[in-house]
Protein backbone atom coordinates (compact mmCIF):
# COMPACT_ATOMS: atom_id res chain seq x y z
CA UNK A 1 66.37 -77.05 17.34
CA UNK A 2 65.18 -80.03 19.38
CA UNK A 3 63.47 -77.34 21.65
CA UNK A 4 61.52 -75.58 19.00
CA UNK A 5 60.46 -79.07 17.54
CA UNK A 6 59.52 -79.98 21.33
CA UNK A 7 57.33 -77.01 21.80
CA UNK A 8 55.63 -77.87 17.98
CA UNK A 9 54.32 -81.11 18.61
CA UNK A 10 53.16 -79.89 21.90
CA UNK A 11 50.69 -77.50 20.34
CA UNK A 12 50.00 -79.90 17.81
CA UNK A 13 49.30 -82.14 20.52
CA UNK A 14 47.24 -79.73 22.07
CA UNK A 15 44.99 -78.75 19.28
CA UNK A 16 44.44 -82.77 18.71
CA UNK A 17 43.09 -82.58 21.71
CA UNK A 18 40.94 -79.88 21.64
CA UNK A 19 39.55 -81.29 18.34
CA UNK A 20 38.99 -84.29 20.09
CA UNK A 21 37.37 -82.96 22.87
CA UNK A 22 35.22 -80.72 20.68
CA UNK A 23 34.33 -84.17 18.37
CA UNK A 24 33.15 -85.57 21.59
CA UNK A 25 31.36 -83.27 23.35
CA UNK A 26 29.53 -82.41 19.99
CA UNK A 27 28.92 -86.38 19.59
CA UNK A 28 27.53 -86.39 23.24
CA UNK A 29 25.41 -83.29 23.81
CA UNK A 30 25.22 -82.22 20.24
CA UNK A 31 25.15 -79.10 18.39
CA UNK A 32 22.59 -76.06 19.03
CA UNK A 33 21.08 -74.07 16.23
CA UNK A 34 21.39 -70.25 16.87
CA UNK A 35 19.60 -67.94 14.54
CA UNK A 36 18.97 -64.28 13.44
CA UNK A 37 16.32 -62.32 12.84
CA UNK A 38 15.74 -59.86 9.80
CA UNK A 39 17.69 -57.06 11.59
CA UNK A 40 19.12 -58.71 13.87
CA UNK A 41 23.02 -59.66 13.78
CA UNK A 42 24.68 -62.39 16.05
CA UNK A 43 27.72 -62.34 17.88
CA UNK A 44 29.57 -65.32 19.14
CA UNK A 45 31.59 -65.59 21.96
CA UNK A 46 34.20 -68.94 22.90
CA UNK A 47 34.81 -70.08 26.29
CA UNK A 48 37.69 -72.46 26.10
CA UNK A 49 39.71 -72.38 23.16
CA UNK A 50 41.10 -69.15 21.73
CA UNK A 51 38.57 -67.73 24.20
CA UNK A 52 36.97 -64.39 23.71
CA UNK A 53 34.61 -62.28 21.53
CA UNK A 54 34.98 -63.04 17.58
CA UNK A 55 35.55 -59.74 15.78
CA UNK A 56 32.85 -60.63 12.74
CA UNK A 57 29.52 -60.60 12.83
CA UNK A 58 26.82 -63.40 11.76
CA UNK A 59 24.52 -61.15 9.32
CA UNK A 60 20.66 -61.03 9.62
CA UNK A 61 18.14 -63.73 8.84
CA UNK A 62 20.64 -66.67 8.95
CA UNK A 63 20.46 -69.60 11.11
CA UNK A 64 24.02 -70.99 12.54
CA UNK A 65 24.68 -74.43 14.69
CA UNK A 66 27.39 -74.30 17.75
CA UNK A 67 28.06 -76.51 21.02
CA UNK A 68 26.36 -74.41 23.47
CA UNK A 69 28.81 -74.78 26.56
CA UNK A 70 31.78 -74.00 24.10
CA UNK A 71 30.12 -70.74 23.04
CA UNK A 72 27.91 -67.90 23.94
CA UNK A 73 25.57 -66.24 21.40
CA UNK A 74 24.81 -62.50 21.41
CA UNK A 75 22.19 -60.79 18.84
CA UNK A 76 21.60 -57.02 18.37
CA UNK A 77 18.79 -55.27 16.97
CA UNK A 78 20.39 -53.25 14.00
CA UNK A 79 17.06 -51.02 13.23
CA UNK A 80 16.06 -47.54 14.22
CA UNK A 81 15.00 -46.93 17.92
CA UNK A 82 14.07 -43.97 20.19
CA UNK A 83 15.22 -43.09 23.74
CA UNK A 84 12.58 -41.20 24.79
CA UNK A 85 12.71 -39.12 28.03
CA UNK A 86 9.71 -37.40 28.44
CA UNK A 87 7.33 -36.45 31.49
CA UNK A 88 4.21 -37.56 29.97
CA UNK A 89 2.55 -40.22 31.78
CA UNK A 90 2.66 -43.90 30.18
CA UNK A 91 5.37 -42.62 27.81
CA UNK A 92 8.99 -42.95 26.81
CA UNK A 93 11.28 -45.26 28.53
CA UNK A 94 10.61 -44.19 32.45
CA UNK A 95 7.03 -44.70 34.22
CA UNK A 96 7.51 -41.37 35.76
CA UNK A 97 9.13 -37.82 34.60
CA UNK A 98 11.61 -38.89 32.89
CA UNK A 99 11.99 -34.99 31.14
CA UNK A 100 15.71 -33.60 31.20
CA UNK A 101 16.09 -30.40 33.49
CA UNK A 102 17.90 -27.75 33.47
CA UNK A 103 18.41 -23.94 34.07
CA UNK A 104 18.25 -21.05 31.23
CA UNK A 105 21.61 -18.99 31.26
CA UNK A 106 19.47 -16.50 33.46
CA UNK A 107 18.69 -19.05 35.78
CA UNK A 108 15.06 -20.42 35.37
CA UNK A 109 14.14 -23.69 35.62
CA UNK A 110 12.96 -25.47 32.60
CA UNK A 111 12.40 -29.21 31.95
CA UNK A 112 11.88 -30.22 28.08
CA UNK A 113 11.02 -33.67 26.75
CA UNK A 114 13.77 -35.38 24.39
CA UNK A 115 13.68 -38.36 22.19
CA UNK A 116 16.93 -39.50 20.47
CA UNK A 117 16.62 -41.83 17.59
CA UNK A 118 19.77 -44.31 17.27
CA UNK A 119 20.75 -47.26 15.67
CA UNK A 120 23.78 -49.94 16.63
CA UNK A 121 26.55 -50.25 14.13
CA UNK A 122 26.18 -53.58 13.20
CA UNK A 123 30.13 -53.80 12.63
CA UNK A 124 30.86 -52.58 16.03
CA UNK A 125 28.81 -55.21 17.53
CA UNK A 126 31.57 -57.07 18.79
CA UNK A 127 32.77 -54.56 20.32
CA UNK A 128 29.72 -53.55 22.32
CA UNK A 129 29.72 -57.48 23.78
CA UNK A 130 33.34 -57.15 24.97
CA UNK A 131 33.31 -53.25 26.50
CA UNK A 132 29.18 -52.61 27.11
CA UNK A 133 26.78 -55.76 27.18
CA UNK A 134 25.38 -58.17 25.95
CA UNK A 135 21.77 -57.02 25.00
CA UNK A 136 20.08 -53.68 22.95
CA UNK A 137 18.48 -52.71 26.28
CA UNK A 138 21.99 -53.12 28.05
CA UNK A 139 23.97 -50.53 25.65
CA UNK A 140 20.40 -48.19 25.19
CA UNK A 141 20.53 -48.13 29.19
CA UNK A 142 24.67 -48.57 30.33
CA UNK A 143 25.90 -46.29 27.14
CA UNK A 144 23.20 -44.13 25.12
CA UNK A 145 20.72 -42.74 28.01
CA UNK A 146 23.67 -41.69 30.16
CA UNK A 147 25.25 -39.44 27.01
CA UNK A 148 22.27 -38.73 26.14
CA UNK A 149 20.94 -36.97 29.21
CA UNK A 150 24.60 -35.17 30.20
CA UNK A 151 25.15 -33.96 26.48
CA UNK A 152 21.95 -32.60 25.79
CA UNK A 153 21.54 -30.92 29.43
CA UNK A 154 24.99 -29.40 28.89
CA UNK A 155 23.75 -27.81 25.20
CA UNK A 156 20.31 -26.77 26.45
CA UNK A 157 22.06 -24.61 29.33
CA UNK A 158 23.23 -22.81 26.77
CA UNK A 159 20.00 -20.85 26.00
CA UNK A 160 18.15 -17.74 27.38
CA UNK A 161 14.86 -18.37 28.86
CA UNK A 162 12.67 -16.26 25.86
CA UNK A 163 15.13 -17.92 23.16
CA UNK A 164 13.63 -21.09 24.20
CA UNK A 165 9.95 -19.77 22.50
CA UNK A 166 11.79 -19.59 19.09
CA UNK A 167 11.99 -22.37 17.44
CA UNK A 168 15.02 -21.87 15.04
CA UNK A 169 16.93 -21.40 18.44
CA UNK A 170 15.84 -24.90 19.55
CA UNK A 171 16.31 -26.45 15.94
CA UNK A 172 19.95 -25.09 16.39
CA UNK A 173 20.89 -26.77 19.77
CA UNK A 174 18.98 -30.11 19.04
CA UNK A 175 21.16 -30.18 15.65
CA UNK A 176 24.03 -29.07 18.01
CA UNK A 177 23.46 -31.82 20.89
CA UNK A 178 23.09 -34.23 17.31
CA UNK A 179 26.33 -33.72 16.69
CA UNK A 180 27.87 -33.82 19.68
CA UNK A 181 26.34 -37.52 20.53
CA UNK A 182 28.10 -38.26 17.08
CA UNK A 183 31.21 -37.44 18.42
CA UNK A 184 31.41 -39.27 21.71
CA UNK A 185 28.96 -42.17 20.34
CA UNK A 186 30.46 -42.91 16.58
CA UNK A 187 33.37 -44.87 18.40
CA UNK A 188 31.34 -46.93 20.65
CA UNK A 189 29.02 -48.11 17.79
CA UNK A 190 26.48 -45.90 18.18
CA UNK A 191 24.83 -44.23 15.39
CA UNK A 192 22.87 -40.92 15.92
CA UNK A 193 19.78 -40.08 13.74
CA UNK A 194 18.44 -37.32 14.44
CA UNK A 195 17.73 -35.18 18.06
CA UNK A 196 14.42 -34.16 18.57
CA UNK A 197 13.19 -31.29 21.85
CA UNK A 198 9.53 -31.89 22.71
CA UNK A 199 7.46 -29.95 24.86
CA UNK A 200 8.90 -27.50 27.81
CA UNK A 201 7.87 -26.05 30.96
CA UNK A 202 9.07 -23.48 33.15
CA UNK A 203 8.83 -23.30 36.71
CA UNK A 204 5.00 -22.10 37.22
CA UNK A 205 5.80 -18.57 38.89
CA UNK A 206 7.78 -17.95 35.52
CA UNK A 207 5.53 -19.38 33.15
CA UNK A 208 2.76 -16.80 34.57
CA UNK A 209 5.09 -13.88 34.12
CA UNK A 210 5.91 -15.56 30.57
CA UNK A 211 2.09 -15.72 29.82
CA UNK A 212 1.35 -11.97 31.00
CA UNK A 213 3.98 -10.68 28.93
CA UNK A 214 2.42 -12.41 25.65
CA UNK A 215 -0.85 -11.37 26.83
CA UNK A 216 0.32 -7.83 26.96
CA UNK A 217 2.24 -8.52 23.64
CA UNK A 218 -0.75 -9.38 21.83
CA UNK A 219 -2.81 -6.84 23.48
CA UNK A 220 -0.29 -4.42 21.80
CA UNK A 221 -0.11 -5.85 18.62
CA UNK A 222 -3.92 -5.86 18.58
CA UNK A 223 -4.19 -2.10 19.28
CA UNK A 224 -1.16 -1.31 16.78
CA UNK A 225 -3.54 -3.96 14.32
CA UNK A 226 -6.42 -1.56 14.99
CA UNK A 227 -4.52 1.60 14.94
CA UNK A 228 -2.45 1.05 11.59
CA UNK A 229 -6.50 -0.58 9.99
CA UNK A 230 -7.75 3.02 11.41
CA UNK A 231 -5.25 5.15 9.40
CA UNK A 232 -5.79 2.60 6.61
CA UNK A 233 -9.63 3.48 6.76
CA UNK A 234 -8.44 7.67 7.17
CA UNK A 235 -6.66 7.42 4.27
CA UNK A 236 -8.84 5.64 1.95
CA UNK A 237 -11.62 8.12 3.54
CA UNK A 238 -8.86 11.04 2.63
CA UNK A 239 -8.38 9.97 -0.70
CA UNK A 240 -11.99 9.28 -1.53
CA UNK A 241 -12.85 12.87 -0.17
CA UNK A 242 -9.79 14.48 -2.64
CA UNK A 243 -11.37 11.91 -5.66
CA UNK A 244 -14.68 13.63 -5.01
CA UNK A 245 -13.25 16.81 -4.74
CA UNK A 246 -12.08 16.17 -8.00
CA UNK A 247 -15.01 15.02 -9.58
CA UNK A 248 -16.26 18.50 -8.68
CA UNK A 249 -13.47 20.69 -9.28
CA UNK A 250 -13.33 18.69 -13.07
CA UNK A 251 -17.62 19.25 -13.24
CA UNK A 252 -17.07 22.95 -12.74
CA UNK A 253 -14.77 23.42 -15.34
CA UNK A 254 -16.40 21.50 -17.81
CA UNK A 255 -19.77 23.58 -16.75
CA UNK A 256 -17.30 26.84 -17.04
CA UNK A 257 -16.53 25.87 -19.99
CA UNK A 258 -19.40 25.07 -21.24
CA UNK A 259 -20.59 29.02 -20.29
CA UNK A 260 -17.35 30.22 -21.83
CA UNK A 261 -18.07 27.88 -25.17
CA UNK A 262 -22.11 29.61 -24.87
CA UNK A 263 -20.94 32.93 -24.26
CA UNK A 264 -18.11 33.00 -26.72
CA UNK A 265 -20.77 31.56 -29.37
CA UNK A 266 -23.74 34.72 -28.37
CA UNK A 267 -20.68 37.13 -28.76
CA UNK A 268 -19.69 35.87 -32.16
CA UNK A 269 -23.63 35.93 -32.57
CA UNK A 270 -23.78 39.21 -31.31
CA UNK A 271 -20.77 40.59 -33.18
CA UNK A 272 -21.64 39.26 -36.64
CA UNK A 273 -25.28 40.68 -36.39
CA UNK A 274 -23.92 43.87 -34.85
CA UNK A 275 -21.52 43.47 -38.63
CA UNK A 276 -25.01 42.83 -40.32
CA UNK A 277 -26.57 45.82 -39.02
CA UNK A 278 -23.81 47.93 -39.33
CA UNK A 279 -23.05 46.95 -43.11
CA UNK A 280 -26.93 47.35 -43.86
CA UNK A 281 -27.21 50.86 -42.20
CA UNK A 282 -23.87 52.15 -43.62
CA UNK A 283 -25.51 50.98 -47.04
CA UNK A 284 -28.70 52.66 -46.51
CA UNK A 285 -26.93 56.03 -45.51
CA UNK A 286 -24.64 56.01 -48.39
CA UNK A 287 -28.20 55.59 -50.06
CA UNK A 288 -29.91 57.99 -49.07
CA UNK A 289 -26.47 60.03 -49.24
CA UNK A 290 -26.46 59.58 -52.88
CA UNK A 291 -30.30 60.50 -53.08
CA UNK A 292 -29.89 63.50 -50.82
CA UNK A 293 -27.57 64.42 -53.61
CA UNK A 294 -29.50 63.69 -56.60
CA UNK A 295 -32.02 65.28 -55.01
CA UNK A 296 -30.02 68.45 -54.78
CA UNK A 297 -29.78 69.28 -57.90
CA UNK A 298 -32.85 70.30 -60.95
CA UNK A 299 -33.99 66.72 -61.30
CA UNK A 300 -34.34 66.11 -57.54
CA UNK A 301 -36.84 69.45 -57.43
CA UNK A 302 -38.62 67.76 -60.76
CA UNK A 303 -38.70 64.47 -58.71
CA UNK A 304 -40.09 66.17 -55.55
CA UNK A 305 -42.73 68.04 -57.59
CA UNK A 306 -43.44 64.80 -59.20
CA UNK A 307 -44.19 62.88 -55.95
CA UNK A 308 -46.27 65.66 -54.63
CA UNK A 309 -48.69 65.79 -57.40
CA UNK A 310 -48.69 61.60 -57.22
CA UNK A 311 -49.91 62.46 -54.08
CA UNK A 312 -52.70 64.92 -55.13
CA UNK A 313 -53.65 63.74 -58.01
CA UNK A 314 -57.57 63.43 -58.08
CA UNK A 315 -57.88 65.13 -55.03
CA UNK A 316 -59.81 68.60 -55.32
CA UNK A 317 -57.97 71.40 -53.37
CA UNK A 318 -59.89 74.32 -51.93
CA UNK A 319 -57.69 77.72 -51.42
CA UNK A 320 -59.71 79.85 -49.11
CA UNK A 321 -58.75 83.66 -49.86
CA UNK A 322 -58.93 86.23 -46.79
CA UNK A 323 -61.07 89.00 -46.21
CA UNK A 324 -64.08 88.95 -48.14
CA UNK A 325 -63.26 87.06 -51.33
CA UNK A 326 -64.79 84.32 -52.24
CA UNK A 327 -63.40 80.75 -52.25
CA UNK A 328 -62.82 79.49 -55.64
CA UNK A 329 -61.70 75.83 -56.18
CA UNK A 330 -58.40 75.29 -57.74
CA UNK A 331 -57.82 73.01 -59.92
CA UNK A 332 -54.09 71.63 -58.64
CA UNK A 333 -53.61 68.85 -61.37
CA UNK A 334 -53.85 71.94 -64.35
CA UNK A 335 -51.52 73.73 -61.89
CA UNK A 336 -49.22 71.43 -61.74
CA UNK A 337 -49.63 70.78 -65.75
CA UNK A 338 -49.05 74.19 -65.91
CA UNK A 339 -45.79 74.30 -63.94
CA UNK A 340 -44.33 71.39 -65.54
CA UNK A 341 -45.59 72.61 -68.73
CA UNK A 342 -43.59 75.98 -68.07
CA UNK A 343 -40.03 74.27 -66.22
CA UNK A 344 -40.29 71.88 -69.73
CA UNK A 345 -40.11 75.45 -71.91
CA UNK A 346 -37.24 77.02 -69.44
CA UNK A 347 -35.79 73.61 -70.06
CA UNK A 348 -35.38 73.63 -73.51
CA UNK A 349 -34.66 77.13 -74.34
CA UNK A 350 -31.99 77.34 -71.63
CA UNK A 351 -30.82 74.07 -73.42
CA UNK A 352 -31.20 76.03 -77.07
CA UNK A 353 -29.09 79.04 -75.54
CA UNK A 354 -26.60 76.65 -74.23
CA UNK A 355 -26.22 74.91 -77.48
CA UNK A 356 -26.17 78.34 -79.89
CA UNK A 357 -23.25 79.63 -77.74
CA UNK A 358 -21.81 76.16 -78.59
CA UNK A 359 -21.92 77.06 -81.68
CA UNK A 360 -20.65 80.46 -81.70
């Protein structure tokens, strides 16, 4: 009991004197301000008294007082940076090449320019003072270049020398080396945007052999381009032959038709006068049919006699005898009186006959 009480005021004592000690040294060198900037967070560090890194941060934009030989102040920068290892002159974080190299899975050399963008987790920033250092450019160049380099060489070995000209297969291994910087950086405080491969070069014997090949490629492709626009143009030239073929083959039939629609009309033509004629000459032989039979009989003989002396009527007739007789002129109009005078007598006693035996 007496011991524990001892060993009580003792630290009491103790911290009296520290306070003391602090109280004086403040009144005799005072206090210095320390301050952050907008992203910027501060990190304080005691030397005597429950020495060692604090494990909270002093946010951004703040401005804090502490003795200076009783402390040591620390700031990050919180915002998005770039490592940038490239082998372009005046660029990235290296005067010289500063590219990452490597060889293809078949064994050509090939250099490519990387830039990493990171950011410092601003809680882990006490942790980066006590394990890394004490400045942004101390944990960029003691923790993120180192990881950087060795992780992304050992993802980019991965590839085949042509699958490094398609650019889905280097979007794949930059998201790849992305999260594999995640991995081995998330615990130290290290936050990993994004991974981004830049231009690449093979070793100049390979890059000719690389550039001959695409030469011949395209070469190829041209020709196939020209053959494939060649049957294009034999095939429109085909079908614009068969169209015109068409044209003609459908001209022809319409003229065809046209002769068949002619010649089908002159038939009908033909055929209905041929009807006409036909009809018209049956007509007049059943005609003169009927008046070869009227003729036939007593009244056709009258008829005939009839016509003749039309015909001779006025005309004088001279009947010139043979031998020595002499010519005497005949009167053929009493003649003819005469005959008709005599058929008109036969006539009606043949008719008188007829009509007594009627009687009888």
């Amino acid at each position: 009991m007496s011991r524990t009480m001892t060993s009580q005021k003792l630290r009491t004592t103790r911290w009296l004197l520290g306070c003391g000690l602090l109280s004086l040294a403040a009144l005799s060198s005072g206090c210095t301000s320390y301050s952050t900037d907008s992203t910027e967070v501060g990190v304080r560090t005691k030397k005597f008294l429950g020495a060692g890194t604090e494990d909270h941060i002093y946010p951004p934009g703040a401005t804090y007082f502490f003795v200076p030989f009783l402390s040591d102040w620390t700031t990050f920068d919180i915002k998005l940076q770039n490592l940038e290892m490239t082998s372009s002159s005046g660029r990235g974080d290296r005067a010289g090449d500063d590219a990452i190299e490597f060889k293809t899975t078949d064994g050509n050399d090939i250099s490519v320019n990387v830039t990493v963008a990171w950011r410092i987790d601003p809680q882990k920033a006490p942790y980066l003072v006590a394990k890394v250092g004490s400045s942004t450019v101390e944990v960029k160049e003691k923790l993120i270049r180192p990881a950087c380099r060795t992780y992304v060489r050992d993802i980019l070995n991965e590839l085949h020398s042509e699958e490094f000209y398609i650019s889905e297969k280097r979007f794949q291994k930059a998201q790849k080396a992305m999260e594999k910087l995640t991995l081995e950086l998330g615990p130290e405080g290290i936050i990993i945007e994004q991974v981004l491969l830049g231009e690449h070069r093979f070793n100049p014997e390979y890059e000719k052999v690389i550039h001959d090949r695409k030469i011949a490629e395209q070469n190829a492709e041209r020709l196939k381009s020209e053959g494939q626009a060649a049957e294009a143009e034999q095939i429109r030239n085909l079908e614009k032959a068969r169209g015109d073929v068409q044209v003609q083959i459908a001209q022809v039939k319409g003229q065809q038709e046209r002769i068949r629609i002619t010649a089908d009309k002159n038939l009908y033509e033909s055929q209905r006068n041929a009807t006409a004629l036909l009809t018209e000459a049956t007509a007049r032989a059943k005609g003169i049919e009927k008046q070869n039979k009227a003729m036939a009989g007593a009244g056709g003989r009258t008829a005939v006699k009839l016509r003749i002396a039309d015909a001779l009527a006025g005309k004088p007739i001279m009947i010139i005898p043979a031998g020595n007789a002499s010519m005497q002129k005949l009167d053929i109009n009493r003649m003819f009186d005469a005959i008709m005078a005599r058929e008109a007598s036969g006539g009606s006693s043949k008719a008188s006959s007829h009509s007594s035996e009627d009687n009888d």
